[in-house]
C-alpha atoms as a PDB file:
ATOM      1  CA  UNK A   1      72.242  64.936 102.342  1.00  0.00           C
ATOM      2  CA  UNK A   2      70.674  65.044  98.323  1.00  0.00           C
ATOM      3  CA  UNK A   3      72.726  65.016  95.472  1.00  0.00           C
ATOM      4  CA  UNK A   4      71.991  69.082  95.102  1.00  0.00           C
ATOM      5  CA  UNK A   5      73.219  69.452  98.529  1.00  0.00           C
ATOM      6  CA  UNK A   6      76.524  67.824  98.017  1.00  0.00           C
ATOM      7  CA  UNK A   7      76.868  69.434  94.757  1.00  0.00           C
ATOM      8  CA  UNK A   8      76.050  72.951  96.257  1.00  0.00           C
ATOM      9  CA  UNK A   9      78.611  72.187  99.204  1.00  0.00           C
ATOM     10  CA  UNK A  10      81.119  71.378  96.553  1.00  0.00           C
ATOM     11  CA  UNK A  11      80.588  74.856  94.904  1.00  0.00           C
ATOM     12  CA  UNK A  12      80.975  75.991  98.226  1.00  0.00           C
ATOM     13  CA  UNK A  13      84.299  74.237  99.267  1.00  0.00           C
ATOM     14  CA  UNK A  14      85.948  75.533  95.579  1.00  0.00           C
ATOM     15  CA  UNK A  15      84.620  79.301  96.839  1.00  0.00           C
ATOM     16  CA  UNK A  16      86.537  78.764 100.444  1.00  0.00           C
ATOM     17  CA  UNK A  17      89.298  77.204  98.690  1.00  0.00           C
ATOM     18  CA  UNK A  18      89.861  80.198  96.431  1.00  0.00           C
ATOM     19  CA  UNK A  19      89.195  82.701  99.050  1.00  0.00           C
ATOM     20  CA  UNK A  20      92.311  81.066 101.008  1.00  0.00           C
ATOM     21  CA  UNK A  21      93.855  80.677  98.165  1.00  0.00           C
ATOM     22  CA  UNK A  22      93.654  84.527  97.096  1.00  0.00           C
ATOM     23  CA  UNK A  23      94.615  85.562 100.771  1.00  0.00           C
ATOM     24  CA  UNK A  24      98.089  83.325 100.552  1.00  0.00           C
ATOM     25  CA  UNK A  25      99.312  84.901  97.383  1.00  0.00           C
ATOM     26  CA  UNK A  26      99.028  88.249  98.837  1.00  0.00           C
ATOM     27  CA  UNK A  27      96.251  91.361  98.810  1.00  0.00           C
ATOM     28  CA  UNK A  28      97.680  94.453  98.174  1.00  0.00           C
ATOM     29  CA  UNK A  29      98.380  97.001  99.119  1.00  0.00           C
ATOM     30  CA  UNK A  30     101.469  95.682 100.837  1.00  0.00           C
ATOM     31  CA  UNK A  31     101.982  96.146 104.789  1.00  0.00           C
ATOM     32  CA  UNK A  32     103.577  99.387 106.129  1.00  0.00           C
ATOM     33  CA  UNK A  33     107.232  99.075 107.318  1.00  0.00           C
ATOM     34  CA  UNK A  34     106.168  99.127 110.810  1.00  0.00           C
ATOM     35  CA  UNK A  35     102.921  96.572 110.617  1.00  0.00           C
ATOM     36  CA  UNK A  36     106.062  94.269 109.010  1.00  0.00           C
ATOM     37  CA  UNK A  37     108.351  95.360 111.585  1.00  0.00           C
ATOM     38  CA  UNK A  38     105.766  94.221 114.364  1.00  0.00           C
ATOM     39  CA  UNK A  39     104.393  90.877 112.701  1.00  0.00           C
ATOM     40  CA  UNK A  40     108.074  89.856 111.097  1.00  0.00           C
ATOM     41  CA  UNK A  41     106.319  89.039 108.373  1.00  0.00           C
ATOM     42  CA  UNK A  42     105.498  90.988 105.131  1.00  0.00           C
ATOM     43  CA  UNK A  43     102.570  88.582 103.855  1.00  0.00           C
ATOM     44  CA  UNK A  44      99.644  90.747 104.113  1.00  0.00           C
ATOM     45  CA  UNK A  45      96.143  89.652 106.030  1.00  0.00           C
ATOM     46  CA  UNK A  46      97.983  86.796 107.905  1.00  0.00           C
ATOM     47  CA  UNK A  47      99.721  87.133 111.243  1.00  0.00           C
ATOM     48  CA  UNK A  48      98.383  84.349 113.750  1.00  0.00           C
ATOM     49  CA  UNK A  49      96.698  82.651 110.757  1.00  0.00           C
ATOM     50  CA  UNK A  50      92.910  83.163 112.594  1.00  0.00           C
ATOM     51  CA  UNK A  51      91.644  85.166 109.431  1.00  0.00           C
ATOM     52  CA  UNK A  52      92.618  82.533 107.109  1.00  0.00           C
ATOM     53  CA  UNK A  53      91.552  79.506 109.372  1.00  0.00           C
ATOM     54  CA  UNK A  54      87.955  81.030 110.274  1.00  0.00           C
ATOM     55  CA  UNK A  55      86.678  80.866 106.502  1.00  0.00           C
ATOM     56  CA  UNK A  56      84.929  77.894 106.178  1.00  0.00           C
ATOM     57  CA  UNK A  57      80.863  77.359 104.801  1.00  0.00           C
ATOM     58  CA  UNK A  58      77.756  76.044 105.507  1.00  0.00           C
ATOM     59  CA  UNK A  59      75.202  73.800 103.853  1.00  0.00           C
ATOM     60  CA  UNK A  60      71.037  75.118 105.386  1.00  0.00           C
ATOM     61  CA  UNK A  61      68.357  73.183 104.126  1.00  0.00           C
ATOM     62  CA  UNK A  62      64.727  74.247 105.068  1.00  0.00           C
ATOM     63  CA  UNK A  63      62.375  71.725 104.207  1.00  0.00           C
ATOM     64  CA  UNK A  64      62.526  71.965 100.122  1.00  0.00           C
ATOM     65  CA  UNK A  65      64.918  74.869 100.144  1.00  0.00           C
ATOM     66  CA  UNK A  66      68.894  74.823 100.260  1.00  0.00           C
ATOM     67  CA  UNK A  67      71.320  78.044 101.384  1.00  0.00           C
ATOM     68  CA  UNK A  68      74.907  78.085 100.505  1.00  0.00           C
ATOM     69  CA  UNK A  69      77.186  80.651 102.494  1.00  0.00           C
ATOM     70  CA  UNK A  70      80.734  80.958 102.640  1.00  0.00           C
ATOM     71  CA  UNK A  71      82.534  83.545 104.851  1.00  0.00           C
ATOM     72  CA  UNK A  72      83.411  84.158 108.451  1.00  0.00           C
ATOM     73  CA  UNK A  73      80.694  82.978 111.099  1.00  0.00           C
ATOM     74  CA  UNK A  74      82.958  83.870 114.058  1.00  0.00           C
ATOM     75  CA  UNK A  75      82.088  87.426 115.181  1.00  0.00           C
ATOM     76  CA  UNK A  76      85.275  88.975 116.369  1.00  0.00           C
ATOM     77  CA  UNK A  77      87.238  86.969 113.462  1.00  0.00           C
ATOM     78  CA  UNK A  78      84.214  88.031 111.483  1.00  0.00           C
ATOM     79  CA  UNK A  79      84.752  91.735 112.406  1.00  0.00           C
ATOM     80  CA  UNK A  80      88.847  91.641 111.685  1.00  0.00           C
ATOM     81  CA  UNK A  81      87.714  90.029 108.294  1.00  0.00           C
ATOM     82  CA  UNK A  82      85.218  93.009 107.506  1.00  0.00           C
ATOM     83  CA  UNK A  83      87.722  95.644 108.472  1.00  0.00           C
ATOM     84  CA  UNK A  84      90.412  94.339 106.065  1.00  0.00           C
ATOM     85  CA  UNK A  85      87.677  93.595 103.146  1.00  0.00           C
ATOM     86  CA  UNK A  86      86.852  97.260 102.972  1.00  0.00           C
ATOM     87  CA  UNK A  87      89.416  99.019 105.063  1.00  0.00           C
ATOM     88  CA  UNK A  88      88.721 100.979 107.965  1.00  0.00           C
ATOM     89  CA  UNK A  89      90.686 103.949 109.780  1.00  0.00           C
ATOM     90  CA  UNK A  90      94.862 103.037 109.281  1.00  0.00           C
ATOM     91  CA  UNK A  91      93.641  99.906 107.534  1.00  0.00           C
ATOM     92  CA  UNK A  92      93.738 100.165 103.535  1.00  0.00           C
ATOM     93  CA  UNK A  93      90.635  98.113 101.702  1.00  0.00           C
ATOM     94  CA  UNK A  94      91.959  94.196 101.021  1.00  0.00           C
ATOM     95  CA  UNK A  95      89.291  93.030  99.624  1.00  0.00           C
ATOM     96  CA  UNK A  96      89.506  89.220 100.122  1.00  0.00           C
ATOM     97  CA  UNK A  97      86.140  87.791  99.647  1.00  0.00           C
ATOM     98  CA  UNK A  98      84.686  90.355  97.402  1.00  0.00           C
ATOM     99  CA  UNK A  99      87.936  90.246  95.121  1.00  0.00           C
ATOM    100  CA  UNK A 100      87.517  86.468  94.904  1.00  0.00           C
ATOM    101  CA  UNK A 101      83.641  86.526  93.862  1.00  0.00           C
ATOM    102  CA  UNK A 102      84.197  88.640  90.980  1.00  0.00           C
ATOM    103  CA  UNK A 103      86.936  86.484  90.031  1.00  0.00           C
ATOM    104  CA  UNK A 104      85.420  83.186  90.782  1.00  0.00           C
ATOM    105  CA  UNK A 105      82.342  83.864  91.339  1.00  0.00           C
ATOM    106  CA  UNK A 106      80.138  83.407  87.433  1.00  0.00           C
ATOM    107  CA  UNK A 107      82.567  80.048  86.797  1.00  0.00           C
ATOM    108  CA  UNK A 108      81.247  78.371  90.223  1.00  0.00           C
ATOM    109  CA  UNK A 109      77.524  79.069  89.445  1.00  0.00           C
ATOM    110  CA  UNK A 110      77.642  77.880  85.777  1.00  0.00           C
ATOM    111  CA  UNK A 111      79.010  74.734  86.555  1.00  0.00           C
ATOM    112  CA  UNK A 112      76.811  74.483  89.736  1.00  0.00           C
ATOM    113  CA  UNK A 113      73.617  75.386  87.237  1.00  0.00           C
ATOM    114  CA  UNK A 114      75.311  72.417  84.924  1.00  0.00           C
ATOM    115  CA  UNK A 115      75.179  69.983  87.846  1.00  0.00           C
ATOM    116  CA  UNK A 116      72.392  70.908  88.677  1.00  0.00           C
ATOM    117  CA  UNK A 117      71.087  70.919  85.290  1.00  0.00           C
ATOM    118  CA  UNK A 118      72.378  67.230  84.675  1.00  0.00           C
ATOM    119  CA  UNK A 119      70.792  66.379  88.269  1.00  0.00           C
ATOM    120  CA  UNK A 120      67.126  66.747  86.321  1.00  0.00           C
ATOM    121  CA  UNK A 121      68.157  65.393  83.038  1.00  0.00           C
ATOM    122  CA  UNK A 122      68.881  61.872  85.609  1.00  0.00           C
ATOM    123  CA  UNK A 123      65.599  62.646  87.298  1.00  0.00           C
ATOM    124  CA  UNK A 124      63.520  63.473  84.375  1.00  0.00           C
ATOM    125  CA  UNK A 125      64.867  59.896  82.200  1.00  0.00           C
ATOM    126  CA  UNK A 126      63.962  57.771  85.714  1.00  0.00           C
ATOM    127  CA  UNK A 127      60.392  58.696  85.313  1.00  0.00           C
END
């Protein structure tokens, strides 16, 4: 793997990271009585832990090109994820991944762009 491909899977590992992160402190709005009552558990977007465990990322290079994605690849776990990101029928919007880009999202690409950046600097003082 190049440097820019470990530094983009970095970026991508911090973005995972703070998607879990966001979904164990909590999305509002909370659970209904009875979703609590049936999961014993008040701790919204977690019951087996399959949402949570299923985000993970992936690192495509093609030929002189590199892709970054983070998400859910699994497409029932995938599907679960969507309907709680933007709510669907009895299920209010969580948003999850969306939430967490906005947040994250500009501070991960800067320094990505700076490591990136510094990755040309090294190449441009070798030749």
């Amino acid at each position: 793997m190049t440097d820019l491909a470990r530094e983009l899977e970095t970026t991508c590992i911090k973005l995972e990271n703070a998607i879990v992160e966001t979904i164990m402190k909590g999305v509002p709005p909370p659970n209904a009585p009875s979703t609590i009552k049936r999961k014993r558990s008040s701790h919204t977007l977690i019951d087996k832990g399959n949402l949570v465990g299923s985000i993970t990322h992936k690192i495509i290079i093609h030929g002189n090109e590199l892709q970054g994605e983070v998400g859910i690849f699994d497409p029932e776990i995938a599907y679960i994820g969507f309907v709680h990101e933007f709510g669907r029928g009895r299920n209010p919007e969580r948003s999850f991944m969306r939430s967490t880009f906005d947040d994250k999202g500009d501070q991960l690409m800067d320094e990505l762009e700076q490591k990136i950046g510094d990755q040309i600097a090294r190449w441009e003082i070798l030749r």
